[in-house]
Protein backbone atom coordinates (compact mmCIF):
# COMPACT_ATOMS: atom_id res chain seq x y z
CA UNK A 1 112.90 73.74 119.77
CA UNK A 2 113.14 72.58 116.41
CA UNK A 3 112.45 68.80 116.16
CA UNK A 4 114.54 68.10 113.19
CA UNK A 5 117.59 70.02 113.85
CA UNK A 6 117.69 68.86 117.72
CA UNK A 7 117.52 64.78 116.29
CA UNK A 8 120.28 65.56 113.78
CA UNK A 9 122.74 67.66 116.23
CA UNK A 10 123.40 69.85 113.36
CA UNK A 11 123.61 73.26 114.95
CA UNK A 12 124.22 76.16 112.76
CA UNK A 13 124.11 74.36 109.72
CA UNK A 14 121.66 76.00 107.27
CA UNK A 15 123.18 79.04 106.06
CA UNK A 16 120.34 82.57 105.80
CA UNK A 17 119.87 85.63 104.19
CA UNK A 18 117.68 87.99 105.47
CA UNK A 19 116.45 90.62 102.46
CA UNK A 20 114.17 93.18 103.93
CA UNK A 21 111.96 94.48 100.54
CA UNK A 22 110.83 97.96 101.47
CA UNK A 23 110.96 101.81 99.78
CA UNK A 24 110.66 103.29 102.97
CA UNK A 25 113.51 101.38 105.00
CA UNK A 26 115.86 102.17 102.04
CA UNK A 27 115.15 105.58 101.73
CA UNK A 28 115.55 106.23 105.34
CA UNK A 29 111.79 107.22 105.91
CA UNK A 30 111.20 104.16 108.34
CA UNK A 31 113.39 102.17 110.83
CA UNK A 32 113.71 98.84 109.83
CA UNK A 33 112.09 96.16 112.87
CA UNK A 34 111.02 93.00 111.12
CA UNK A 35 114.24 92.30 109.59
CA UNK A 36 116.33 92.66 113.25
CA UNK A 37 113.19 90.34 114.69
CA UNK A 38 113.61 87.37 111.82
CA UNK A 39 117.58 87.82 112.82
CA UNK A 40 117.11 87.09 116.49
CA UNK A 41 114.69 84.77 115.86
CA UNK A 42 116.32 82.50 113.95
CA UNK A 43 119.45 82.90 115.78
CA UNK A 44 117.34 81.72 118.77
CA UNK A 45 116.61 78.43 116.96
CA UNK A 46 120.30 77.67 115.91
CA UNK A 47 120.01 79.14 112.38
CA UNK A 48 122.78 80.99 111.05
CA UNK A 49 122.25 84.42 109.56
CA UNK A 50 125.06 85.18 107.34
CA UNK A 51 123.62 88.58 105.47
CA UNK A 52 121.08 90.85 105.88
CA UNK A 53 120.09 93.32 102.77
CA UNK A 54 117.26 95.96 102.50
CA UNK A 55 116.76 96.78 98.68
CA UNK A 56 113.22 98.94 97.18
CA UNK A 57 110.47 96.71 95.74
CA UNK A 58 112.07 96.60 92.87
CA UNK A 59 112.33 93.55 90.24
CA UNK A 60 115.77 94.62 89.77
CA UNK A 61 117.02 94.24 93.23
CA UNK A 62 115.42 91.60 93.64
CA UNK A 63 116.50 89.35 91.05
CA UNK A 64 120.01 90.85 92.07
CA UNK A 65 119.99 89.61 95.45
CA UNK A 66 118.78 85.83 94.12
CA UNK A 67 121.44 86.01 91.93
CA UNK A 68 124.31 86.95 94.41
CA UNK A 69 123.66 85.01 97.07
CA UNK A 70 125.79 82.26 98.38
CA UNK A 71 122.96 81.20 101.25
CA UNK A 72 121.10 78.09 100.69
CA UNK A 73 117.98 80.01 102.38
CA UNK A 74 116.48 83.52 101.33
CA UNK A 75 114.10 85.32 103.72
CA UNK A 76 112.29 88.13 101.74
CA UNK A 77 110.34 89.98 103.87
CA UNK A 78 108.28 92.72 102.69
CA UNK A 79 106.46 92.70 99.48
CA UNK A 80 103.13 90.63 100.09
CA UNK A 81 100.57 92.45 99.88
CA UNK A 82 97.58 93.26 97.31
CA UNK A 83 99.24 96.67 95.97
CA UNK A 84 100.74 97.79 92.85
CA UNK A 85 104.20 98.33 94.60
CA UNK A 86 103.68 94.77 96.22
CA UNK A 87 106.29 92.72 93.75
CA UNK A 88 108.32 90.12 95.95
CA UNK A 89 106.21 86.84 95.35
CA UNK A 90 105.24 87.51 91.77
CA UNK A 91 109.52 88.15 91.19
CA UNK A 92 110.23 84.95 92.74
CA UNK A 93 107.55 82.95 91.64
CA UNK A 94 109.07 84.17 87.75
CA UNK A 95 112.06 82.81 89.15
CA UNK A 96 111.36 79.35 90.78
CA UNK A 97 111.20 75.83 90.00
CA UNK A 98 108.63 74.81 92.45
CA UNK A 99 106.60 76.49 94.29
CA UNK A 100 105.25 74.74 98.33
CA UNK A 101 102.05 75.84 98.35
CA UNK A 102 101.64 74.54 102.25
CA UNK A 103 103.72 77.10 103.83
CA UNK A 104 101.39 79.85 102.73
CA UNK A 105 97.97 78.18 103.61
CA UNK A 106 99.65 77.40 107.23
CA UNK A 107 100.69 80.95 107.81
CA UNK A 108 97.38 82.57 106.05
CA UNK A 109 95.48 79.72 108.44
CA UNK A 110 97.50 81.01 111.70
CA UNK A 111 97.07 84.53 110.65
CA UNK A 112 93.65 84.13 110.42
CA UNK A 113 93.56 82.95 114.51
CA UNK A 114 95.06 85.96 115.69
CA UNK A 115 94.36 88.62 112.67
CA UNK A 116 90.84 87.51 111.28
CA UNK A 117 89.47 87.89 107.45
CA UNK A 118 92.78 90.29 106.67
CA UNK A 119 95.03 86.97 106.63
CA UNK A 120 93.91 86.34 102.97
CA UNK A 121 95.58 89.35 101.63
CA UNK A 122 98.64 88.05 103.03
CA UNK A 123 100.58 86.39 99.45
CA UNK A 124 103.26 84.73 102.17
CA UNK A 125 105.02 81.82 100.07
CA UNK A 126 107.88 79.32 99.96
CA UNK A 127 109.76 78.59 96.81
CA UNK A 128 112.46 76.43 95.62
CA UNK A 129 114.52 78.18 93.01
CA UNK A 130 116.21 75.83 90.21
CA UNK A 131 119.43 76.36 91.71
CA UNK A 132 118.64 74.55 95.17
CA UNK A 133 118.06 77.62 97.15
CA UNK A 134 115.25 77.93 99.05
CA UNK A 135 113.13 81.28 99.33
CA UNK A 136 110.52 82.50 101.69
CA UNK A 137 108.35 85.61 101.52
CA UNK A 138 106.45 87.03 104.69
CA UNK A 139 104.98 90.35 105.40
CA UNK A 140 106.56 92.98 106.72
CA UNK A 141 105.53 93.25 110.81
CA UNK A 142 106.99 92.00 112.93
CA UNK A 143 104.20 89.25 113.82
CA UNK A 144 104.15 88.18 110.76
CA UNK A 145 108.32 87.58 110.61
CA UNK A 146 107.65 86.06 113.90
CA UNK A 147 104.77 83.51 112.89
CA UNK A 148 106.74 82.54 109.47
CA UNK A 149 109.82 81.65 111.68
CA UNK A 150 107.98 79.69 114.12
CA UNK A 151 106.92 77.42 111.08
CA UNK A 152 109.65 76.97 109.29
CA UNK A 153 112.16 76.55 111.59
CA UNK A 154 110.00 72.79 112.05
CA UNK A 155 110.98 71.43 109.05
CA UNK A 156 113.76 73.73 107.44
CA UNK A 157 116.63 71.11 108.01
CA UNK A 158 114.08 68.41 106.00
CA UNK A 159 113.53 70.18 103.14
CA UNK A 160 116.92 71.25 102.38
CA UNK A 161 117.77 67.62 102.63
CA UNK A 162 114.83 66.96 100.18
CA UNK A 163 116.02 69.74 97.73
CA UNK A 164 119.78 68.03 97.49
CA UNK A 165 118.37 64.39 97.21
CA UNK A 166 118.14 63.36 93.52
CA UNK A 167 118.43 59.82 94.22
CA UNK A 168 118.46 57.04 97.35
CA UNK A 169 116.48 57.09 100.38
CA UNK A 170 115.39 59.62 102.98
CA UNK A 171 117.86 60.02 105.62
CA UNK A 172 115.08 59.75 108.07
């Protein structure tokens, strides 16, 4: 269970967007997996999913989706890789104010337990966009959606707090 969310009692709270980021899905070639996994998933730890979106790898779309949201969390999943076609992080990291650099050497570092040397192609990364809104880019299987979950969902409720804090003290 998450720790923070279970001391604070605030179930349901944090608002998410699920954006699955692949050519294939939208086209109709493949059957999307990872985004219905991140859904259930965070549903299972008391997260609320309140859209889910496939768009191409496209800087377009992407920027689109930033823009429209009204979540205060973005899952991007799809998009992390070494290829040309491989876009999500380097749109977002454009975008962002600050960029965590501790969520992706976690999930490379857990990858690399159960994957091996491959891990360090993975680009996974968590940003915080000058708006407030918090986005998160994992790989597209469904391990990987699983994995990212597991970790964030132990200190999501924190750094949303953090994010809307300009002044005073930690709550905690």
């Amino acid at each position: 269970m998450d720790r923070g969310r279970e001391e604070e009692g605030e179930e349901g709270e944090e608002m998410i967007e699920i954006v699955v980021v692949s050519d294939r899905v939208v086209s109709g070639e493949a059957k999307d997996e990872s985004g219905i996994v991140a859904k259930e998933n965070l549903e299972k730890f008391g997260f609320k999913v309140d859209a889910m979106k496939y768009i191409g790898n496209s800087y377009r779309d992407i920027v689109r989706v930033i823009r429209e949201s009204e979540s205060r969390v973005i899952l991007f999943i799809g998009g992390t890789g070494p290829s040309p076609r491989d876009i999500t992080v380097d749109v977002i990291e454009s975008l962002a104010w600050r960029k965590l650099p501790g969520f992706g050497e976690l999930f490379r570092m857990k990858s690399f337990e159960s994957i091996g040397y491959n891990a360090i192609i993975s680009r996974s990364e968590l940003f915080i966009l000058p708006d407030g809104k918090v986005t998160v880019v994992l790989p597209g299987s469904k391990n990987a959606v699983e994995l990212g979950i597991s970790i964030l969902k132990e200190f999501l409720s924190h750094l949303l707090e953090e994010v809307e804090r300009f002044e005073g003290p930690h709550r905690k």
